[in-house]
C-alpha atoms as a PDB file:
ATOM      1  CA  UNK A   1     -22.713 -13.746  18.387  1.00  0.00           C
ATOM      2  CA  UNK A   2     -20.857 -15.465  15.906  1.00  0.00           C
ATOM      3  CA  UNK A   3     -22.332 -12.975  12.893  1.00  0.00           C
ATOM      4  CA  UNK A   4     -20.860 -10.248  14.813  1.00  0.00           C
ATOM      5  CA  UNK A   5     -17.405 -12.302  15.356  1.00  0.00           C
ATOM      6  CA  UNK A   6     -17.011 -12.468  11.401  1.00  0.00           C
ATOM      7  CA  UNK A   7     -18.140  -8.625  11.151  1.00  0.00           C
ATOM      8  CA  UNK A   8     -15.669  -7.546  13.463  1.00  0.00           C
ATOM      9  CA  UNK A   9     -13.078 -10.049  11.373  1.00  0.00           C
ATOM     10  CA  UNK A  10     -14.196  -8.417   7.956  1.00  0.00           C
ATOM     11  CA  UNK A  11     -13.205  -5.062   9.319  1.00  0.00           C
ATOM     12  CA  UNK A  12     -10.139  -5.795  10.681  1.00  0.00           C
ATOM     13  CA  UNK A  13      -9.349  -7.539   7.105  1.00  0.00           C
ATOM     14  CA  UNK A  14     -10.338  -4.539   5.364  1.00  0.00           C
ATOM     15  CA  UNK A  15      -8.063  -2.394   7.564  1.00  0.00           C
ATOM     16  CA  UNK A  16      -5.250  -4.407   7.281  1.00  0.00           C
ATOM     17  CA  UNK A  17      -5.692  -4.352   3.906  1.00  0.00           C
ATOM     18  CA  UNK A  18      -6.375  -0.506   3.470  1.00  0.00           C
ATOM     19  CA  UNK A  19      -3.083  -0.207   5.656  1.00  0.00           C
ATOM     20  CA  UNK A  20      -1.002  -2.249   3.297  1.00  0.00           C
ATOM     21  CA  UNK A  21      -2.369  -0.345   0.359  1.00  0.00           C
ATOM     22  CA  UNK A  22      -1.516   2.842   1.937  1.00  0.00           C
ATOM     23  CA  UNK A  23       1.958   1.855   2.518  1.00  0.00           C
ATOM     24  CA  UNK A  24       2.383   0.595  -0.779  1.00  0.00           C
ATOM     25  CA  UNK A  25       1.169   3.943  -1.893  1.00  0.00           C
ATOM     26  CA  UNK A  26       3.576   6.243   0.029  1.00  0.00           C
ATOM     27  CA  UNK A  27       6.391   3.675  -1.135  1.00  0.00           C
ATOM     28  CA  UNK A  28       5.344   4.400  -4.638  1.00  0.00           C
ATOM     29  CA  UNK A  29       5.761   8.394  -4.003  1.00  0.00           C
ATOM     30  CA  UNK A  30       8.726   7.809  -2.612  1.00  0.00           C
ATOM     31  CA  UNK A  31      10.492   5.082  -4.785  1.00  0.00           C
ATOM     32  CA  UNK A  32       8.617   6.617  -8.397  1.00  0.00           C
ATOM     33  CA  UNK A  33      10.671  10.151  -8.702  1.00  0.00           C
ATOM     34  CA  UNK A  34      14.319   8.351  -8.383  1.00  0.00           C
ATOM     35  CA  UNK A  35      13.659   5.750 -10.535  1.00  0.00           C
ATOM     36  CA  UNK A  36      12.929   7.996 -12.842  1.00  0.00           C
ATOM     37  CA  UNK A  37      15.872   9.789 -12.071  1.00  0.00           C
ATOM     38  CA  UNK A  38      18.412   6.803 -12.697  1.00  0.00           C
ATOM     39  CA  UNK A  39      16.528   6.237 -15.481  1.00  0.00           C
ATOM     40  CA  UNK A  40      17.271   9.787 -16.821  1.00  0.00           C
ATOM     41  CA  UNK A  41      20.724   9.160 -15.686  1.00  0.00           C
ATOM     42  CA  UNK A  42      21.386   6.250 -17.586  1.00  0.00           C
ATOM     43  CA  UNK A  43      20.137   7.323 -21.017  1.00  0.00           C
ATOM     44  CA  UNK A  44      22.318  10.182 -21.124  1.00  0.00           C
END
């Protein structure tokens, strides 16, 4: 029972964590294009 509780914890970890990277990711495509943009914006 208890090798099964810890299973079931290790893939709840790993989704949590697979959520927070995917989040971070769509940030990322979000956030990258207008930092780039300000920092066009600024070297001109």
């Amino acid at each position: 029972m208890g090798c099964s509780a810890k299973a079931r914890w290790a893939a709840g970890a790993l989704g949590v964590a697979g959520l927070l990277c995917a989040v971070l990711g769509a940030v990322m495509i979000v956030m990258v294009p207008s930092l780039i943009k300000q920092q066009v914006l600024k070297s001109e």
